[in-house]
Protein backbone atom coordinates (compact mmCIF):
# COMPACT_ATOMS: atom_id res chain seq x y z
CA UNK A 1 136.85 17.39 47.34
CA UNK A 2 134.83 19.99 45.89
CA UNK A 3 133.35 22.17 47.87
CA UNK A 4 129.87 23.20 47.66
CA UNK A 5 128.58 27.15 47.26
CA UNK A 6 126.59 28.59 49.47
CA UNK A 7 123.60 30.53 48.99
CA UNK A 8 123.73 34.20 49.36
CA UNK A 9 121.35 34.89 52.32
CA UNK A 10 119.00 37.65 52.71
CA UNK A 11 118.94 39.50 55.82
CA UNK A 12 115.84 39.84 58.42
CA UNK A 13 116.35 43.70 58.22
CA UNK A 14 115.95 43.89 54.43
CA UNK A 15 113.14 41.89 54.31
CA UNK A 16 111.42 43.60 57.27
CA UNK A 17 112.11 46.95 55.12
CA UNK A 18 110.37 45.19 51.73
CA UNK A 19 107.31 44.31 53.79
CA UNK A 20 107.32 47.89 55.15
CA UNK A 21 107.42 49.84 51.78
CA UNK A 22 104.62 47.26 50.50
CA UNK A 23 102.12 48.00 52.97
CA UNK A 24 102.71 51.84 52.98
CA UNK A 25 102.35 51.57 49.21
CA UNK A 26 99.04 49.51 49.49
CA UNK A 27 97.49 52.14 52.27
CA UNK A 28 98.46 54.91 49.75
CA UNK A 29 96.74 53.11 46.94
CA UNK A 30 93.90 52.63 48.92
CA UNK A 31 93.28 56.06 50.89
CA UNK A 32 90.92 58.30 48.85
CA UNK A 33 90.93 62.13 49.37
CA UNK A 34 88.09 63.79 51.32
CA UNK A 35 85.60 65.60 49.57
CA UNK A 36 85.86 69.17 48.73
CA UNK A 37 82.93 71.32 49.23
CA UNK A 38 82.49 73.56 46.50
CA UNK A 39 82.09 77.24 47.71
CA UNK A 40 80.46 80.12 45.92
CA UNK A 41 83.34 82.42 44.96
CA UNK A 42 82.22 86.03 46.40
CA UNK A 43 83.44 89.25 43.92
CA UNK A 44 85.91 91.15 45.70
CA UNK A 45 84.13 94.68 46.76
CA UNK A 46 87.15 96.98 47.87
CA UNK A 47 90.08 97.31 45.51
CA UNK A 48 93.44 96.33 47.11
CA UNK A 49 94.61 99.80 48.95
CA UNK A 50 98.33 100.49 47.63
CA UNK A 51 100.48 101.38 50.76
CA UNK A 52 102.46 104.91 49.52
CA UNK A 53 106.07 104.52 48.93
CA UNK A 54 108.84 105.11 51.26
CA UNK A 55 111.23 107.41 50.04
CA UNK A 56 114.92 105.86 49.93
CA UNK A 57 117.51 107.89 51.85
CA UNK A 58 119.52 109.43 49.35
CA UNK A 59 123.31 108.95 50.70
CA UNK A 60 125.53 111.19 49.00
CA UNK A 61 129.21 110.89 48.64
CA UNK A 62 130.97 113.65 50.20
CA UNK A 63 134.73 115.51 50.31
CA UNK A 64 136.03 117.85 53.36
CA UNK A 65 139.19 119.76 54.10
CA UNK A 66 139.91 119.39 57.99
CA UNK A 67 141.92 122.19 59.35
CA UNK A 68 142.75 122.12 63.13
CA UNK A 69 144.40 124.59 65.27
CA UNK A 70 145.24 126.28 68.97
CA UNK A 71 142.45 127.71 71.03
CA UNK A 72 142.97 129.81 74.06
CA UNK A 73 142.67 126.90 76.24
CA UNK A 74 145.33 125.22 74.47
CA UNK A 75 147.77 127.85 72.90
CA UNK A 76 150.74 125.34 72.40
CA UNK A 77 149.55 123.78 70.05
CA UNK A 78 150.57 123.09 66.45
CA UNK A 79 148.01 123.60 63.31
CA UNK A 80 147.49 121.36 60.65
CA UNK A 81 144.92 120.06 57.79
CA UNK A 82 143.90 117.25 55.47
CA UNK A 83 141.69 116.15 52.94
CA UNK A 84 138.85 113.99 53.99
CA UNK A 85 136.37 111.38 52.05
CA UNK A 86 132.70 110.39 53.37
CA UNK A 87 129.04 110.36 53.00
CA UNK A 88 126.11 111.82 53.71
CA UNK A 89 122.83 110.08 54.84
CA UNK A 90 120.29 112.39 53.81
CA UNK A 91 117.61 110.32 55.56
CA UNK A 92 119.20 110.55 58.96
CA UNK A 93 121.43 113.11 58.55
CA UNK A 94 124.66 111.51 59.88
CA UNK A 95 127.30 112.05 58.30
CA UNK A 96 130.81 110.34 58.37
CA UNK A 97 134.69 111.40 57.24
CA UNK A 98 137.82 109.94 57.21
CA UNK A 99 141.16 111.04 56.26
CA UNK A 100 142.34 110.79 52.98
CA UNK A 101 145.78 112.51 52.46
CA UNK A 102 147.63 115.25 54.35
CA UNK A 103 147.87 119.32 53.41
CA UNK A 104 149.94 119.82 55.91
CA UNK A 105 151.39 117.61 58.89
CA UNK A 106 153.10 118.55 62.26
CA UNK A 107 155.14 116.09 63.30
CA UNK A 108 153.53 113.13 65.57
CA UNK A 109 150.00 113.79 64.27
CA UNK A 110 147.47 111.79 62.89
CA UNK A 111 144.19 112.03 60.63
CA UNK A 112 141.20 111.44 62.67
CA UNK A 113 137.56 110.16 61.47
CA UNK A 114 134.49 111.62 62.06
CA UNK A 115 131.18 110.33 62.98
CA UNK A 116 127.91 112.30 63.77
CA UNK A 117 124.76 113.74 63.02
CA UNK A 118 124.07 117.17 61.68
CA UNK A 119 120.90 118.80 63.19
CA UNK A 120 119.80 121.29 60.56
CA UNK A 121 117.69 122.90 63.22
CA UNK A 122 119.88 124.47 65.31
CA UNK A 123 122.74 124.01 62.56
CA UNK A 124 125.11 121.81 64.69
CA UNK A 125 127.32 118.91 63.46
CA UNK A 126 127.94 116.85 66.78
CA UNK A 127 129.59 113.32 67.12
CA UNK A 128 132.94 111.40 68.12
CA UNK A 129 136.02 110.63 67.31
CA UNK A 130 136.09 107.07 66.64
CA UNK A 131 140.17 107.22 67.32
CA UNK A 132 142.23 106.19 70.58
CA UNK A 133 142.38 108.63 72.77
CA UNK A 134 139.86 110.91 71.13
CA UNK A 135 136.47 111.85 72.24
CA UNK A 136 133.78 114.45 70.90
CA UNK A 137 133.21 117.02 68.71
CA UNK A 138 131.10 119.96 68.11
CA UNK A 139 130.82 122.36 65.08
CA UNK A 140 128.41 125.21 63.62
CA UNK A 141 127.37 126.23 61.02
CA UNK A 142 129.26 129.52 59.97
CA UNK A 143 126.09 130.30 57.01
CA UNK A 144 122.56 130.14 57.52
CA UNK A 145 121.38 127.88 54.78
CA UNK A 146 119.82 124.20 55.08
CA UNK A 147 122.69 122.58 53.08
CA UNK A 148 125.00 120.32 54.79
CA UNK A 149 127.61 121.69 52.63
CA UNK A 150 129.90 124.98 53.51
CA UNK A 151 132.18 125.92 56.62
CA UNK A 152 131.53 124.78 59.88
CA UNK A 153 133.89 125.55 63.18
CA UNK A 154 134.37 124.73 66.54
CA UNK A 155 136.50 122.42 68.59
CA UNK A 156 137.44 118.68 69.29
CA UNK A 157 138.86 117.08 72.07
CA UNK A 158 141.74 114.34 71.82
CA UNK A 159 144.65 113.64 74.18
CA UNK A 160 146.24 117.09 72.99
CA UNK A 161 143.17 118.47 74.87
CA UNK A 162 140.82 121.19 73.24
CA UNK A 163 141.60 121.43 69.73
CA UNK A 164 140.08 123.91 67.62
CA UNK A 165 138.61 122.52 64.22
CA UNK A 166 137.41 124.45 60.63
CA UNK A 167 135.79 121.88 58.49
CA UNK A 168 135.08 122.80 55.25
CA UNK A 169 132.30 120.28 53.73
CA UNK A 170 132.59 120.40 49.63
């Protein structure tokens, strides 16, 4: 016996979808837009201001020679000195240096980065040592002039204790 085919049958849920898209098609066929009332346009009687320009902080790329050594505090200790590589954030006047390669090395030393601001007012570079064991730093100015650039001395403190430091900003 043959057997008969059936039908494919349509679903409820697709109809009930076709009837939906039909009627929102015939409401948006039949909705017309509100009227727009036309308004006088009114000339403009101040010319846009232009707000003044912000200067960009000019960061400049900077090379240093760190040279550390013993204080009176801290006679024992060895000297040292290395090259270092930064910049310079003229805007905000930080300035930051790392190490970049060894004059010379005592044994069981490390370079050291530095992080701070230079105050041109009372020509002081002050910041820390963003190194274990290490905390702050403090230099002057050993020349008068407004330039970040030139010698500046003082002292650092790291687990070695009170370290004195020459930095020499090129």
């Amino acid at each position: 016996m043959m057997r008969r085919r059936r039908r494919p049958t349509v679903e409820l849920t697709a109809l009930l979808d076709l009837l939906f898209v039909m009627i929102f098609l015939s409401l948006l066929q039949t909705k017309t837009p509100a009227p727009v009332e036309a308004k006088p346009v009114e000339p403009e009687t101040k010319a846009p201001v232009a707000e003044p320009a912000k200067p960009t902080p000019k960061i400049v790329p900077v090379s240093a020679i760190f040279n550390f050594y013993p204080t009176k505090s801290n006679p024992s200790l060895p000297s040292g000195s290395y090259h270092m590589n930064g910049s310079f954030d003229e805007g905000t006047g930080q300035l930051q240096l790392g190490g970049s390669g060894w004059i010379k090395r005592p044994e069981n030393y490390d370079m050291v980065p530095l992080k701070g601001n230079i105050d041109k007012a009372t020509n002081t570079f002050r910041g820390r040592i963003e190194f274990q064991g290490c905390l702050e730093f403090v230099l002057r100015k050993e020349t008068a002039d407004q330039s970040f650039r030139g010698s500046w001395s003082g002292t650092y403190n790291c687990t070695q204790g009170e370290t004195g430091l020459t930095l020499t900003i090129n």
